[in-house]
Protein backbone atom coordinates (compact mmCIF):
# COMPACT_ATOMS: atom_id res chain seq x y z
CA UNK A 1 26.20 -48.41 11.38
CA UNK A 2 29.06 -48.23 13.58
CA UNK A 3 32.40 -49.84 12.39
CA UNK A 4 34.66 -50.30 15.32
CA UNK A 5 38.35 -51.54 14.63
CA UNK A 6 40.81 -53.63 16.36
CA UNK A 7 38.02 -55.25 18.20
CA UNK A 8 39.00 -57.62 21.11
CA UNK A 9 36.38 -60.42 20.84
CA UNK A 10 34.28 -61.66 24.13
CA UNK A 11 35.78 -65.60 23.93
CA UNK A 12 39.03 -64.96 25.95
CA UNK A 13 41.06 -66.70 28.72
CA UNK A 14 39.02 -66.70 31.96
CA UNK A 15 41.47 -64.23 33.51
CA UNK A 16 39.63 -61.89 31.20
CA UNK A 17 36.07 -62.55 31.49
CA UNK A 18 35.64 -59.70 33.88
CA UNK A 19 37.21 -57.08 31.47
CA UNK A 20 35.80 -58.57 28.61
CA UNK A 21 32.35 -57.86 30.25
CA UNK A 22 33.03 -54.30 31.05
CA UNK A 23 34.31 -54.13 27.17
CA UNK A 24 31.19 -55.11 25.84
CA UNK A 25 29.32 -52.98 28.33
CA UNK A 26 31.36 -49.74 27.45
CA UNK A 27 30.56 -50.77 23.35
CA UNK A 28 27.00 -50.84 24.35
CA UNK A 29 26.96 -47.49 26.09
CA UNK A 30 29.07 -45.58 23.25
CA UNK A 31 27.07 -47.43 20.71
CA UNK A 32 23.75 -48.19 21.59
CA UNK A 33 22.36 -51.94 21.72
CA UNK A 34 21.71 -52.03 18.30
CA UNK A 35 24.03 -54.80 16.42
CA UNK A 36 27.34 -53.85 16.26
CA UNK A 37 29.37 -54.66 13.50
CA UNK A 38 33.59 -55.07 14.46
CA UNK A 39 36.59 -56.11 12.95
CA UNK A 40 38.99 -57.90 14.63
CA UNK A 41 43.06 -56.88 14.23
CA UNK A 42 42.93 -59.70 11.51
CA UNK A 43 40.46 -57.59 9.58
CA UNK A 44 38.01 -60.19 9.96
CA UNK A 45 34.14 -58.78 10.62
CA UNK A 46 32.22 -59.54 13.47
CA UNK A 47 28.47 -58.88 14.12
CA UNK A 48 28.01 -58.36 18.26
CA UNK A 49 24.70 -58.90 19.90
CA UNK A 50 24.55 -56.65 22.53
CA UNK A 51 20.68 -56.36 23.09
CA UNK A 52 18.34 -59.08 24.55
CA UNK A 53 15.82 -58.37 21.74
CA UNK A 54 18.17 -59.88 19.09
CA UNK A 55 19.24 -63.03 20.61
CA UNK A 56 15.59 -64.81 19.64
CA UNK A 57 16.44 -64.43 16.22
CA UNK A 58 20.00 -65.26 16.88
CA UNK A 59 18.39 -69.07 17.99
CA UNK A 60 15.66 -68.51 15.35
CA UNK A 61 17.26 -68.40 12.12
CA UNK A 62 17.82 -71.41 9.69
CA UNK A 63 20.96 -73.30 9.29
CA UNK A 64 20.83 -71.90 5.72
CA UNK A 65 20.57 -68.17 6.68
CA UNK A 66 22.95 -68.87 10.02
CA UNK A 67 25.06 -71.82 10.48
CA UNK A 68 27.71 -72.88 13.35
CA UNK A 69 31.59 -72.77 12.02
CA UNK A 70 33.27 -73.80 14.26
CA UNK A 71 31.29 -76.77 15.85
CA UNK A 72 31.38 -75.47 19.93
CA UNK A 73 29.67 -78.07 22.28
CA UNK A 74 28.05 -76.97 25.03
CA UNK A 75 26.62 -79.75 27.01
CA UNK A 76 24.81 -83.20 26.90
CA UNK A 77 24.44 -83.71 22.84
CA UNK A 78 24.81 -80.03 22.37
CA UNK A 79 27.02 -79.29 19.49
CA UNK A 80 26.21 -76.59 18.03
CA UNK A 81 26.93 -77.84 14.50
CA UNK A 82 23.82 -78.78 12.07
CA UNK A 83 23.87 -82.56 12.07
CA UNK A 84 21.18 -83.72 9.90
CA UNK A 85 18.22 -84.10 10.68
CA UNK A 86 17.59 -87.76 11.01
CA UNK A 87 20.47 -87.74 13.16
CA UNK A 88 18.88 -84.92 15.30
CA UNK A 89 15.94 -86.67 15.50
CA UNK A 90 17.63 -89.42 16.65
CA UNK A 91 19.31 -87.87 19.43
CA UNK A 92 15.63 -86.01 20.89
CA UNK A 93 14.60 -89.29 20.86
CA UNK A 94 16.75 -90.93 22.58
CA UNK A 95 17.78 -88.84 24.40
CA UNK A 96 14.07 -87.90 25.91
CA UNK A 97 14.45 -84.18 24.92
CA UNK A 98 11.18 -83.44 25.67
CA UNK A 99 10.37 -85.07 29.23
CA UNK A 100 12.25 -83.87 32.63
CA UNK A 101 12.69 -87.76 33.77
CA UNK A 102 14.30 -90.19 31.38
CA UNK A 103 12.47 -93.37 30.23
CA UNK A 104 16.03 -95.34 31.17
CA UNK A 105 15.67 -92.97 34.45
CA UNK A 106 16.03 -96.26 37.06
CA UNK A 107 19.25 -97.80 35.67
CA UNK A 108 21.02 -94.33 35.18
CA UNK A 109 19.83 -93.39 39.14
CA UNK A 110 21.02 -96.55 39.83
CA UNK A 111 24.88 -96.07 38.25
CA UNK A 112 24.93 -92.60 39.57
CA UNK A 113 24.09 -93.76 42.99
CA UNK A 114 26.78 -96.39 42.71
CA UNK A 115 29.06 -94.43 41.35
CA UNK A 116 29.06 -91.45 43.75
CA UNK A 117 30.50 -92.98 46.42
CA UNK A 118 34.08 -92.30 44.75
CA UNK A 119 33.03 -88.54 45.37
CA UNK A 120 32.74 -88.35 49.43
CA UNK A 121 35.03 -91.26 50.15
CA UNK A 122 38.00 -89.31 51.37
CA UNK A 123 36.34 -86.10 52.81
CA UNK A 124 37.60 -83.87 49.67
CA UNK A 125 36.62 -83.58 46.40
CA UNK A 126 38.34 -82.33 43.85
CA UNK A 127 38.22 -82.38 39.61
CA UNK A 128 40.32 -85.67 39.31
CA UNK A 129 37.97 -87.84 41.45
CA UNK A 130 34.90 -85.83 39.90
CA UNK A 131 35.89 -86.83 36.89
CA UNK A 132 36.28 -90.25 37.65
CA UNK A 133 32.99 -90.96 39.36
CA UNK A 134 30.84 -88.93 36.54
CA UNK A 135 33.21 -90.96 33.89
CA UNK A 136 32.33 -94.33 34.82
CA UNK A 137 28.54 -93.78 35.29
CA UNK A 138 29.13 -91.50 32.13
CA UNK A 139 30.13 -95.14 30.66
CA UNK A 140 27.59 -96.97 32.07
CA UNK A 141 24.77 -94.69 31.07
CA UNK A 142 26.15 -94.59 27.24
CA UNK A 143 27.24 -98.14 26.57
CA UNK A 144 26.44 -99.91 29.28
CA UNK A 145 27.81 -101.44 32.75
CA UNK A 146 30.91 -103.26 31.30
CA UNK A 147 32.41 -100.36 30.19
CA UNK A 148 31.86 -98.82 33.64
CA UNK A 149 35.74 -99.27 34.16
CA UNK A 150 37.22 -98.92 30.24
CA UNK A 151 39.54 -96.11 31.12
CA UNK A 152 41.59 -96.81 28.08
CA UNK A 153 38.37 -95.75 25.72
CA UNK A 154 38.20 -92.84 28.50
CA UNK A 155 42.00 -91.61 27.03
CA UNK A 156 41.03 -92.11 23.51
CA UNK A 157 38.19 -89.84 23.72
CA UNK A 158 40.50 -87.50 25.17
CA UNK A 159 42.91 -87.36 22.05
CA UNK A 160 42.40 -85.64 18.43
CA UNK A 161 44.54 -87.92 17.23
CA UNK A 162 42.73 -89.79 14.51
CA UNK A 163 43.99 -93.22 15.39
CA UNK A 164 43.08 -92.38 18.93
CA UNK A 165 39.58 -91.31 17.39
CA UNK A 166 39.56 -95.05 15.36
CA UNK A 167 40.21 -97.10 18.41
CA UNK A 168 37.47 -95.75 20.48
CA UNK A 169 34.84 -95.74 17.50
CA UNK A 170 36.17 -99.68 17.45
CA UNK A 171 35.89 -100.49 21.50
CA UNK A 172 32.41 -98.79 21.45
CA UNK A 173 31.21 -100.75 18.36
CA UNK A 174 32.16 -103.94 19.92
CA UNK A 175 29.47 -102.34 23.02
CA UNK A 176 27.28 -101.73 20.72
CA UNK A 177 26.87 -105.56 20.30
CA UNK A 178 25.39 -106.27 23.73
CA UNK A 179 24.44 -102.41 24.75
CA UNK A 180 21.02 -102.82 26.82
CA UNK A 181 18.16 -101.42 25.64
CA UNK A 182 18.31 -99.36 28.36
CA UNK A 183 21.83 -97.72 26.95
CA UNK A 184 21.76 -94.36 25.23
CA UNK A 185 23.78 -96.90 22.59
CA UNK A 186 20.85 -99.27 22.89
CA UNK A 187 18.32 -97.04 22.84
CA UNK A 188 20.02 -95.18 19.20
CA UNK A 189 20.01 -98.96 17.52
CA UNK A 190 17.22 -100.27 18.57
CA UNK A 191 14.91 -96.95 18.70
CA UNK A 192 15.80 -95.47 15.75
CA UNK A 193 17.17 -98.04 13.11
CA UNK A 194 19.47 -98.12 10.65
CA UNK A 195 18.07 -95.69 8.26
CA UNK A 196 18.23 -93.07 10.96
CA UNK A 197 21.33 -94.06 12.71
CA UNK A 198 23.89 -94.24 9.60
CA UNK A 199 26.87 -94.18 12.69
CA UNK A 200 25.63 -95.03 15.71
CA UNK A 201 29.11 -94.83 17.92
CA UNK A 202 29.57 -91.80 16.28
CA UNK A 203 26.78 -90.50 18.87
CA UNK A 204 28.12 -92.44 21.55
CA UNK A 205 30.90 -90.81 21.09
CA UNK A 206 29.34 -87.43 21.29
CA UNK A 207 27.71 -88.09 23.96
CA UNK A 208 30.33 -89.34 25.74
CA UNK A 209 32.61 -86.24 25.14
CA UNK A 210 29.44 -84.14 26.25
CA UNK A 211 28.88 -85.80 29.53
CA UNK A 212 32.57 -84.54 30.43
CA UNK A 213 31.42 -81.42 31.27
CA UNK A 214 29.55 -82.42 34.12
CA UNK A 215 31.95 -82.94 36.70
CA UNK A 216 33.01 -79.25 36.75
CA UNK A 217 29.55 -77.91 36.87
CA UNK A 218 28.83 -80.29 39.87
CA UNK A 219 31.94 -78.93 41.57
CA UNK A 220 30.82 -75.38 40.91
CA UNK A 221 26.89 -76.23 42.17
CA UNK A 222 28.32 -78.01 45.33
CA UNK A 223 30.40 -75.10 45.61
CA UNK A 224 27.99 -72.64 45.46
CA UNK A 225 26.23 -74.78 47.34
CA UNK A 226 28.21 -74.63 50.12
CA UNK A 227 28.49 -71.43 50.18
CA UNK A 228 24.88 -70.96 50.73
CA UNK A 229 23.66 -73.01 54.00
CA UNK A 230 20.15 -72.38 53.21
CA UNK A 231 20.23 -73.58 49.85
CA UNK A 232 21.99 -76.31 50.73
CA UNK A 233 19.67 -77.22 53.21
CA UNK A 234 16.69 -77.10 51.42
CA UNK A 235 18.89 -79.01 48.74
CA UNK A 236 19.59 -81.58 50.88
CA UNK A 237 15.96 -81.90 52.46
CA UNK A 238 15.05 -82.99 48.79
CA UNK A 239 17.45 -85.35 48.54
CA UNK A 240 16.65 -86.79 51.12
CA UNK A 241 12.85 -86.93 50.10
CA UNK A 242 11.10 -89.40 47.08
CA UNK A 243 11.70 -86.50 44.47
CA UNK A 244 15.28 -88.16 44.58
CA UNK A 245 14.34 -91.78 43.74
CA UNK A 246 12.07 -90.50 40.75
CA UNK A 247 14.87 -87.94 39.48
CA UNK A 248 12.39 -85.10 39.54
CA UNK A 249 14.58 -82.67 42.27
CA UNK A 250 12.94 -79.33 41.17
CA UNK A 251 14.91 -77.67 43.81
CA UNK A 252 18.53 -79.24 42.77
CA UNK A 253 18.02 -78.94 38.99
CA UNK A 254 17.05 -74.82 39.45
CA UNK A 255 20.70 -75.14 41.31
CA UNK A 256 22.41 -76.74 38.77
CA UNK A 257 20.83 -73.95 35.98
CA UNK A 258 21.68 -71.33 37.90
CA UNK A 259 25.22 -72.35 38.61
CA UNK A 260 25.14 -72.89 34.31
CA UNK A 261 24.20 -69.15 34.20
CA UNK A 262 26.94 -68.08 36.30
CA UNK A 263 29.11 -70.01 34.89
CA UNK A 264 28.33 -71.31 30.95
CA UNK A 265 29.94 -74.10 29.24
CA UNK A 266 30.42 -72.45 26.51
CA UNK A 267 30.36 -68.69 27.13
CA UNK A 268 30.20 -67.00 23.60
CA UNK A 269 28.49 -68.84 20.51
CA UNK A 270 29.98 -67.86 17.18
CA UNK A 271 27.79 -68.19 13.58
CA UNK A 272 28.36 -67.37 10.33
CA UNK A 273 25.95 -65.47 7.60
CA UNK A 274 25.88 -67.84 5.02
CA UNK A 275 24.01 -65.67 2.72
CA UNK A 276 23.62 -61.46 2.93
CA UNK A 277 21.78 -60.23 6.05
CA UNK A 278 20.51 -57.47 7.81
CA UNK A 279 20.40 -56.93 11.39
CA UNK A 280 18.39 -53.99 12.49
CA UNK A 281 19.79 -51.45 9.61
CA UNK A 282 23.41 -53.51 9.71
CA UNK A 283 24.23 -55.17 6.33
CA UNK A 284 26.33 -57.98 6.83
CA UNK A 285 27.74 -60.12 3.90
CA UNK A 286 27.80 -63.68 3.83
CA UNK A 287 30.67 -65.22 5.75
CA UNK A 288 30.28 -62.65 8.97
CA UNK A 289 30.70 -63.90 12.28
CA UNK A 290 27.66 -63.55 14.32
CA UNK A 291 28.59 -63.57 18.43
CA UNK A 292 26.11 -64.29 20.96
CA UNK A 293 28.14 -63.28 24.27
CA UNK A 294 26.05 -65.87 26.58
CA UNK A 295 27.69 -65.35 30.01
CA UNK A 296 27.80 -61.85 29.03
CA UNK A 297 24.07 -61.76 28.64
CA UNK A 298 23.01 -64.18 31.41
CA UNK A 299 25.21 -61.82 33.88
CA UNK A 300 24.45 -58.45 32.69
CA UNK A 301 23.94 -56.19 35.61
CA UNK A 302 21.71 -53.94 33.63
CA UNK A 303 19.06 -56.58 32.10
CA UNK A 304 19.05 -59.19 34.93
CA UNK A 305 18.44 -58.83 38.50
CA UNK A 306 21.09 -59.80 41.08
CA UNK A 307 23.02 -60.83 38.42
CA UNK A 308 26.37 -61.65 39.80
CA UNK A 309 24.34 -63.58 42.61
CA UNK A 310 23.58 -67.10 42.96
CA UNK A 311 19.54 -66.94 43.18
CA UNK A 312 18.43 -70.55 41.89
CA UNK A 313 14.71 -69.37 42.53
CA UNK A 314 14.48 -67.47 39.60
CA UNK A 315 14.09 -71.03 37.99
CA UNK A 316 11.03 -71.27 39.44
CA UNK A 317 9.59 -67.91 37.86
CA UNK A 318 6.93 -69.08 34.66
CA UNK A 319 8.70 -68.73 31.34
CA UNK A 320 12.72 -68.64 33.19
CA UNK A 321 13.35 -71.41 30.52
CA UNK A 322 12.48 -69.76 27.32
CA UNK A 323 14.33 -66.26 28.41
CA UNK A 324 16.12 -66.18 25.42
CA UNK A 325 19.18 -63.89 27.78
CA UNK A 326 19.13 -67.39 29.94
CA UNK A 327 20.70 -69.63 27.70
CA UNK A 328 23.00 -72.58 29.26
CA UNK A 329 21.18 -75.02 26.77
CA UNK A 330 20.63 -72.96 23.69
CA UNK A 331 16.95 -71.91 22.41
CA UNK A 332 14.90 -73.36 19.24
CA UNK A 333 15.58 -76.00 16.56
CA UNK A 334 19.46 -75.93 18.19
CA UNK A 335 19.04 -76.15 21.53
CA UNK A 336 20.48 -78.93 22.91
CA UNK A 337 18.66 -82.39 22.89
CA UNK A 338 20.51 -83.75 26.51
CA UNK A 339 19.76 -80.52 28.62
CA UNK A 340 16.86 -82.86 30.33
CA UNK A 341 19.35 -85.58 30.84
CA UNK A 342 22.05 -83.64 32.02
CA UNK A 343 19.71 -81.89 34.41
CA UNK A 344 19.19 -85.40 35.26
CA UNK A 345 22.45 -86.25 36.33
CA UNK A 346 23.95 -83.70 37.61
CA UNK A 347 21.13 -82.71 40.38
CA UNK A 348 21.02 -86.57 41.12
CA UNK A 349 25.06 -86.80 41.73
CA UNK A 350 24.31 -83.81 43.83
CA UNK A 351 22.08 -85.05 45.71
CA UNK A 352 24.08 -88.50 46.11
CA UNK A 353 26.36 -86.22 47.78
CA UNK A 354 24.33 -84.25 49.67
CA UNK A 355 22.18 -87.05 51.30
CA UNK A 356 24.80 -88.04 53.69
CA UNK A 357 27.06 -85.05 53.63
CA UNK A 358 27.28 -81.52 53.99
CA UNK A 359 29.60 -78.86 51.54
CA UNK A 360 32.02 -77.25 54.62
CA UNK A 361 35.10 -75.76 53.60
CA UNK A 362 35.79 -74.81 49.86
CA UNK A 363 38.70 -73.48 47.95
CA UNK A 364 37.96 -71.02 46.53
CA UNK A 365 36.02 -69.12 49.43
CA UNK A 366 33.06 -67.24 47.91
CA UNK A 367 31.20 -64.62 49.37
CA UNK A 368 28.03 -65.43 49.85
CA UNK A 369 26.62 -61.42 49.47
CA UNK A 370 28.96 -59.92 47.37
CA UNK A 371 29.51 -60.06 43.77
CA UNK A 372 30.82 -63.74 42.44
CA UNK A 373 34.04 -63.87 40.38
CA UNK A 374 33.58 -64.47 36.91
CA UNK A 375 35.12 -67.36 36.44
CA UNK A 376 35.67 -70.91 38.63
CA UNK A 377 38.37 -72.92 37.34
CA UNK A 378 37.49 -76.33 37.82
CA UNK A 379 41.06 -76.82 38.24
CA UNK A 380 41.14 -74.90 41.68
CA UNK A 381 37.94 -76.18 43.35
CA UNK A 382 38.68 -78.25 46.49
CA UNK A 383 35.16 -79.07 48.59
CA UNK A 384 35.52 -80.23 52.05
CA UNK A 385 32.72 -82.62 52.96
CA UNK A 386 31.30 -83.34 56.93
CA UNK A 387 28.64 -86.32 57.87
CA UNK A 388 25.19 -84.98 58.05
């Protein structure tokens, strides 16, 4: 077992994300890929995954051998916490985990479609108006169309403050009261009942908060998008088809996974041994940190093909979803129940745009060849848009 000390761990400011990379390879190649056991400057131990072949149990194991601490939420409904699991249950089902085209599919095509105007209206796009357009349907979609323009629950949401946290859990329980049955919030009172649904704007909430990390990985897809003619192109061509009004958009979603490998919500996933474990020879005691290094993994030049290039047809290879080294939605009992719906939504706001539009110009310019940088700040995306 190898011991190493002062250990600089893989979640770091996206300056870093390059070196952190290299780090991790250079631990692999001194070390071997077997689990690697670290210790940070704080003395605190950390079990590294480092090898593919480890990251199925990683998913695999129990809340009660491996649980999440912190909570880290990594898309549509995805926090990697353990809520119960009536409350899980809940949220599959109402979410439509298990289907590519949500039962509620019409009326959320319908907001986005409405609601992407505010993307293309001036020519540019940037965070700020993504953020508003995705927000309101975001709104719509969860509690319904009044709350479409309720940008004062919007700032609440926004705040840890727990009287910030008690005025939206108010303003979406008075939605609750006439949410359609088509809502999300609808669908979770209605569906499920009371026995299963002990806080019902506690999801909304969630899901809310979740659906805020769409607008970046739009930007980055249209991005990448437009750097890429031909993928655009063939993008657009399906938007422009029926796949669009049925929310299928094969083509679009394997663009919006692929931009989620190159560029994870949540790039590391930290667990914690809640009882004494071994990992391939490494004894680790209960309370060890357990890091999965996702975008590590999902770009590693040594495991993955073209790795640092954006190749959404690899989406379409049998068996690309359960690659447990492919992971922008988690694997197993915690993978997250909104990666349909957020698949959903984000190919269909793409292809809002796309229909009448092509991606020109974008800050940051990407080359289209070489290796992509590690990191897009949301922040610093600009898109340039042209009529079709």
């Amino acid at each position: 077992m190898a011991l190493v000390r002062g250990f600089v761990p893989a979640r770091t400011r996206p300056g870093t994300a390059r070196a952190s990379a290299a780090f991790l390879r250079a631990l692999r190649a001194r070390h071997g890929d077997a689990p690697l056991l670290v210790r940070e400057r704080s003395g605190k131990a950390i079990l590294v995954l480092l090898a593919p072949g480890d990251l199925g149990r990683f998913y695999a194991e129990p809340v009660s051998v491996l649980a999440a601490d912190p909570p880290q939420t990594a898309g549509l409904g995805c926090a990697h916490a353990e809520p119960g699991p009536e409350q899980r249950q809940t949220a599959v089902e109402v979410l439509a985990a298990d289907v590519p085209v949500h039962p509620s599919c019409g009326p959320f095509l319908a907001a986005v479609a409405e609601e992407a105007r505010h993307l293309s209206a001036s020519g540019t796009l940037e965070l700020a108006r993504a953020r508003y357009a995705v927000g309101r349907a975001a709104r719509r979609i969860v509690l319904g169309d009044a709350a479409a323009a309720d940008e004062e629950l919007a700032g609440w949401l926004g705040q840890s403050r727990t009287k910030s946290r008690a005025r939206a859990a108010r303003r979406i329980q008075e939605y609750a009261r006439h949410a359609g049955a088509h809502t999300l919030l609808g669908r979770a009172v209605r569906h499920a009942g009371p026995a299963c649904v002990p806080d019902p704007s506690g999801q909304a909430h969630q899901w809310l908060l979740a659906l805020d990390s769409l607008p970046a990985t739009l930007l980055r897809t249209l991005l990448l998008l437009g750097a890429h003619p031909a993928e655009q192109d063939t993008a657009a061509a399906e938007a422009a088809g029926g796949a669009a009004r049925g929310g299928e958009l094969p083509r679009l979603r394997a663009c919006v996974r692929e931009s989620l490998r190159l560029y994870p919500v949540v790039p590391d996933l930290i667990r914690v041994t809640r009882t004494e474990t071994e990992w391939r020879g490494v004894r680790c005691p209960a309370g060890t940190s357990v890091l999965l290094p996702v975008a590590f993994h999902q770009r590693d030049p040594e495991r993955v093909p073209a790795a640092h290039v954006f190749v959404p047809g690899r989406w379409k290879n049998p068996g690309a979803d359960q690659d447990t080294r492919m992971a922008p939605f988690g694997h197993g009992g915690s993978r997250c129940p909104g990666d349909q719906l957020g698949l959903l939504l984000t190919a269909a706001f793409c292809a809002e745009v796309l229909r009448d539009h092509r991606v020109g110009g974008g800050r940051p310019a990407l080359d289209p060849v070489g290796p992509l940088p590690a990191t897009l700040d949301p922040y610093g995306i600009r898109l340039t848009f042209t009529r079709r």
